[in-house]
Protein backbone atom coordinates (compact mmCIF):
# COMPACT_ATOMS: atom_id res chain seq x y z
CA UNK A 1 0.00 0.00 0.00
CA UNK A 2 1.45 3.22 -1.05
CA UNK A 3 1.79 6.06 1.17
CA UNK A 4 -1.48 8.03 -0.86
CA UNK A 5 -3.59 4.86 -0.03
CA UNK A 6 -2.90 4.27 3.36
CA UNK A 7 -4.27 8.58 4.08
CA UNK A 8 -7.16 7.69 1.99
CA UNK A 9 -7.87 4.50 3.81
CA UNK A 10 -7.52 6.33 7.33
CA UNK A 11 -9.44 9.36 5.87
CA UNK A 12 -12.54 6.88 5.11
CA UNK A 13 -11.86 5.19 8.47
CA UNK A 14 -12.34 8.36 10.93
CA UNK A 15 -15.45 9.39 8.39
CA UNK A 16 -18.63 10.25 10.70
CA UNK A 17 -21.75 7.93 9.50
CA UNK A 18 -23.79 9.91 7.12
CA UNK A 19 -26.74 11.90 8.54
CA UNK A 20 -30.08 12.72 6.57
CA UNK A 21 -30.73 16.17 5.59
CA UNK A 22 -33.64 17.93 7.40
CA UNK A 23 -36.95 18.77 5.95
CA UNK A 24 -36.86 22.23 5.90
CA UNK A 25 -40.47 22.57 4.46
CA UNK A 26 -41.50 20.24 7.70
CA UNK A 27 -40.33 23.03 10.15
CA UNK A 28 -41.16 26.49 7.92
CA UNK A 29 -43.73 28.80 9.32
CA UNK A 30 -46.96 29.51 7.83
CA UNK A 31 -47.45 33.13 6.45
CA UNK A 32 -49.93 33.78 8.90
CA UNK A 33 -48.53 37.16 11.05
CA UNK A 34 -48.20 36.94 14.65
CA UNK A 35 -47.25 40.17 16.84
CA UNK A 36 -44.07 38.38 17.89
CA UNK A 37 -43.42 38.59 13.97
CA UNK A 38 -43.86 42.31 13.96
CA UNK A 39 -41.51 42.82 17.14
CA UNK A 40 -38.46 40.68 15.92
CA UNK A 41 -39.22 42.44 12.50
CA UNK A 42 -38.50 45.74 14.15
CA UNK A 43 -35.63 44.32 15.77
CA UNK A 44 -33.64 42.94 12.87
CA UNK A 45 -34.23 45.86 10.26
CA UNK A 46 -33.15 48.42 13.34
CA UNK A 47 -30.00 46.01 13.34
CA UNK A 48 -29.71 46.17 9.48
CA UNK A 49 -29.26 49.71 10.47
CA UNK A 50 -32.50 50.95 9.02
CA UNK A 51 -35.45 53.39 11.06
CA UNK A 52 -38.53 51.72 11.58
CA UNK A 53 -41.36 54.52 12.61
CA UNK A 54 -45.26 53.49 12.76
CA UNK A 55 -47.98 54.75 12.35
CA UNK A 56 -51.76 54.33 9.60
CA UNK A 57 -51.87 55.03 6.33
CA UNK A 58 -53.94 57.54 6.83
CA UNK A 59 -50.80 59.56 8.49
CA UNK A 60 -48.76 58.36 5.79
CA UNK A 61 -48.19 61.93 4.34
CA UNK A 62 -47.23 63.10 7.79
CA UNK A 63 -44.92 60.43 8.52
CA UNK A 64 -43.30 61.12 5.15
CA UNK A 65 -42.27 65.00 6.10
CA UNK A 66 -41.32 63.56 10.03
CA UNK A 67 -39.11 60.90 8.40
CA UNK A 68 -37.24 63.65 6.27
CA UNK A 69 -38.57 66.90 7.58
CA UNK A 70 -35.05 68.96 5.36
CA UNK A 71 -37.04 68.40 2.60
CA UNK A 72 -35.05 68.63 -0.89
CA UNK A 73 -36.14 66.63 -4.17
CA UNK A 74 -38.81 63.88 -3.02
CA UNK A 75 -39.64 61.21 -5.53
CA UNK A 76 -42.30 58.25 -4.80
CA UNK A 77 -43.19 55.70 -6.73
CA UNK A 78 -46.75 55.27 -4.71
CA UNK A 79 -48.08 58.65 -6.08
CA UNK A 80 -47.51 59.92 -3.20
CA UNK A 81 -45.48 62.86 -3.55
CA UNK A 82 -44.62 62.61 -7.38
CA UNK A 83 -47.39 62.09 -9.84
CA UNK A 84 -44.62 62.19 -12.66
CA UNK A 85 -42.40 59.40 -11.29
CA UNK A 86 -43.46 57.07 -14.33
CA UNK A 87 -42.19 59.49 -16.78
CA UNK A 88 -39.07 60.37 -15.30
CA UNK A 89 -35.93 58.75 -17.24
CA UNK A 90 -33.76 55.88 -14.77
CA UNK A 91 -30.31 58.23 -14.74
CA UNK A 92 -32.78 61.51 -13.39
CA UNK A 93 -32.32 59.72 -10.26
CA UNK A 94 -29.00 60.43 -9.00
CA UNK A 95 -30.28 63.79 -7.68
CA UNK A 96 -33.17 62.28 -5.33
CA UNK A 97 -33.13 62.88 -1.81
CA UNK A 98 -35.72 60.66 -0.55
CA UNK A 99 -37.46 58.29 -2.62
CA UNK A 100 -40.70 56.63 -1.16
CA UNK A 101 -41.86 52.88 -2.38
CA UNK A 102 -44.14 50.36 -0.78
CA UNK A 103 -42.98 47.22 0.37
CA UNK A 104 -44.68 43.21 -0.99
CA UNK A 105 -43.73 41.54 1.84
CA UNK A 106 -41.12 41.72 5.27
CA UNK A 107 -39.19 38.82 6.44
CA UNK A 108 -39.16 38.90 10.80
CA UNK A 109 -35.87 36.65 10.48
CA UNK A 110 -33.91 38.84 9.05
CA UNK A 111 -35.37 42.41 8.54
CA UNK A 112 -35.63 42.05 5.07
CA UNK A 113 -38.81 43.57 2.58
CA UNK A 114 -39.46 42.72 -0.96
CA UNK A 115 -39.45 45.00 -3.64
CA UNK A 116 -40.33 43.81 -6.99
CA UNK A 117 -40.24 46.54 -9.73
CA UNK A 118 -43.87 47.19 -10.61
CA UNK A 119 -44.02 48.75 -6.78
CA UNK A 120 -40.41 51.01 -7.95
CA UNK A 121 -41.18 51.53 -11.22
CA UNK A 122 -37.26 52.25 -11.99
CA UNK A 123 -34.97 50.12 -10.38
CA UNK A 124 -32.32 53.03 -10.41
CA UNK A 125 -34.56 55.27 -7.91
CA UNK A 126 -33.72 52.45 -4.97
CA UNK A 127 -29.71 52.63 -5.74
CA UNK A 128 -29.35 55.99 -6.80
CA UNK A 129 -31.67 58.36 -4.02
CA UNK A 130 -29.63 59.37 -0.81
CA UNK A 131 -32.75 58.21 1.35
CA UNK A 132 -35.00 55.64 0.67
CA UNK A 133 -38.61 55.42 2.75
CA UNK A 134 -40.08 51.70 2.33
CA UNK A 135 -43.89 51.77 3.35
CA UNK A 136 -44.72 48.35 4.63
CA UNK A 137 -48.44 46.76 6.03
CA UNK A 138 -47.51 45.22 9.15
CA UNK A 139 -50.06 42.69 7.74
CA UNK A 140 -47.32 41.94 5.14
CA UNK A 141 -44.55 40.72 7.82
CA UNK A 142 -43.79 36.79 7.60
CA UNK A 143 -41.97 34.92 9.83
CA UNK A 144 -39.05 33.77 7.32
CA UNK A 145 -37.53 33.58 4.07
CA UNK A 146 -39.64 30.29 3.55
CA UNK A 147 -43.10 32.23 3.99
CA UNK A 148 -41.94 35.20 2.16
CA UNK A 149 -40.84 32.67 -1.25
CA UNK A 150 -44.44 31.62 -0.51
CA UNK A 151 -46.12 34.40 -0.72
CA UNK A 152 -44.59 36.16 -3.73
CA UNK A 153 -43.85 35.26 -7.42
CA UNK A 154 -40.37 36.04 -8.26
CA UNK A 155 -40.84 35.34 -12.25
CA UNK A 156 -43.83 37.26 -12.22
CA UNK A 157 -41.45 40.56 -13.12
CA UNK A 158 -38.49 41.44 -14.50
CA UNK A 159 -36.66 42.30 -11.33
CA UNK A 160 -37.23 42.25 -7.65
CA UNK A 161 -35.12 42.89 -5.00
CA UNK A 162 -34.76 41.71 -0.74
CA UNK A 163 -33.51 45.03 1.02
CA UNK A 164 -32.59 45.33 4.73
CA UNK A 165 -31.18 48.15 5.88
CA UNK A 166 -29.37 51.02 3.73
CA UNK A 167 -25.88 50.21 1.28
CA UNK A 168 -23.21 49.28 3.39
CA UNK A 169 -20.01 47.40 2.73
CA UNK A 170 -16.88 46.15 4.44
CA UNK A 171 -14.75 45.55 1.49
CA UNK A 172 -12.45 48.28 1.87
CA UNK A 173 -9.92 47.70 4.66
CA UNK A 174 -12.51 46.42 6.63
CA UNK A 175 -13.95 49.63 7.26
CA UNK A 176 -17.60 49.83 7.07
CA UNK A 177 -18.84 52.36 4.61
CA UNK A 178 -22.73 53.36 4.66
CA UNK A 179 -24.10 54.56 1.31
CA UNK A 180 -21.22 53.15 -0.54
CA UNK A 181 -23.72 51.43 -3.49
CA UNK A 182 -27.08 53.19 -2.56
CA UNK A 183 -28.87 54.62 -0.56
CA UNK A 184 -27.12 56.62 2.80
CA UNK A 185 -30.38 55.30 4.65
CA UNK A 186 -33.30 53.78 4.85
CA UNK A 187 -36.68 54.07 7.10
CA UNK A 188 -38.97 51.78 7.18
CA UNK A 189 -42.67 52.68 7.63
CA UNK A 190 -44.42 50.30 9.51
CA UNK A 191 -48.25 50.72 8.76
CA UNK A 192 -51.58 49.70 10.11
């Protein structure tokens, strides 16, 4: 026996007995919402490092201006603020101080909220505003990644996107840099 056999044989040798993967779909959560769903929702994206404020929809305006009371050039893609969003060109943009969407769906696991592209209408607003507002049903919040693949349809559109928190990286001298490929923040509003 050669010297390569005789590793092999005592590599095979010390080899733990095989286990059976789990049955992930056994132990997923439903997509039904439960308060403690809401709570460690609020917990993760504030970890993420995003703002999570609450409030109705019917204070939504209000909660807009509080969010970003300084103002500057406002761009939402719920009609909100910007009836003209649809017609603006993807490059106009890199100017936008705070751009508002709404949220399909937010994971409690992880802080995370789906945004497909019919509810941004140009991809580029998300990456290329300084502040991003994400509206969000607290109805909407699902316990996991599972749930959340469960409840949305990600080859109904052309692009969709999981966001938590605002554009940070680490790459760089492990320094972390906040805004470094989007948005400086994000705040999520949490609505009833």
């Amino acid at each position: 026996m050669t010297s390569r056999e005789s590793i092999l044989a005592a590599v095979r040798a010390a080899r733990p007995a095989a286990v059976a993967l789990p049955d992930v779909r056994t132990n997923a959560s439903s997509t039904s919402n439960t308060s403690d769903d809401v709570r460690e929702f609020i917990v993760a994206t504030e970890v993420a490092g995003a703002r999570v404020v609450t409030g109705t929809r019917a204070d939504l305006g209000a909660l807009i201006d509080t969010a970003y009371p300084a103002g500057g050039r406002q761009v939402s893609a719920m009609d909100l603020l910007d009836a003209n969003a649809e017609r603006l060109l993807p490059h106009s943009f890199a100017d936008t101080d705070v751009f508002v969407c709404e949220g399909v769906v937010g994971v409690a696991e992880n802080g995370a909220i789906w945004l497909p592209l019919s509810r941004l209408r140009h991809r580029s607003a998300l990456f290329l505003a300084t502040n991003v507002i994400v509206v969000l049903d607290r109805n909407r919040v699902v316990r996991d990644l599972h749930a959340a693949y469960d409840a949305i349809d990600v080859a109904a559109e052309g692009f969709g996107v999981f966001v938590s928190g605002p554009s940070k990286t680490a790459d760089i001298e492990q320094s972390l840099v906040i805004g470094a490929h989007g948005a400086k923040s994000l705040t999520v509003l949490l609505i009833e």
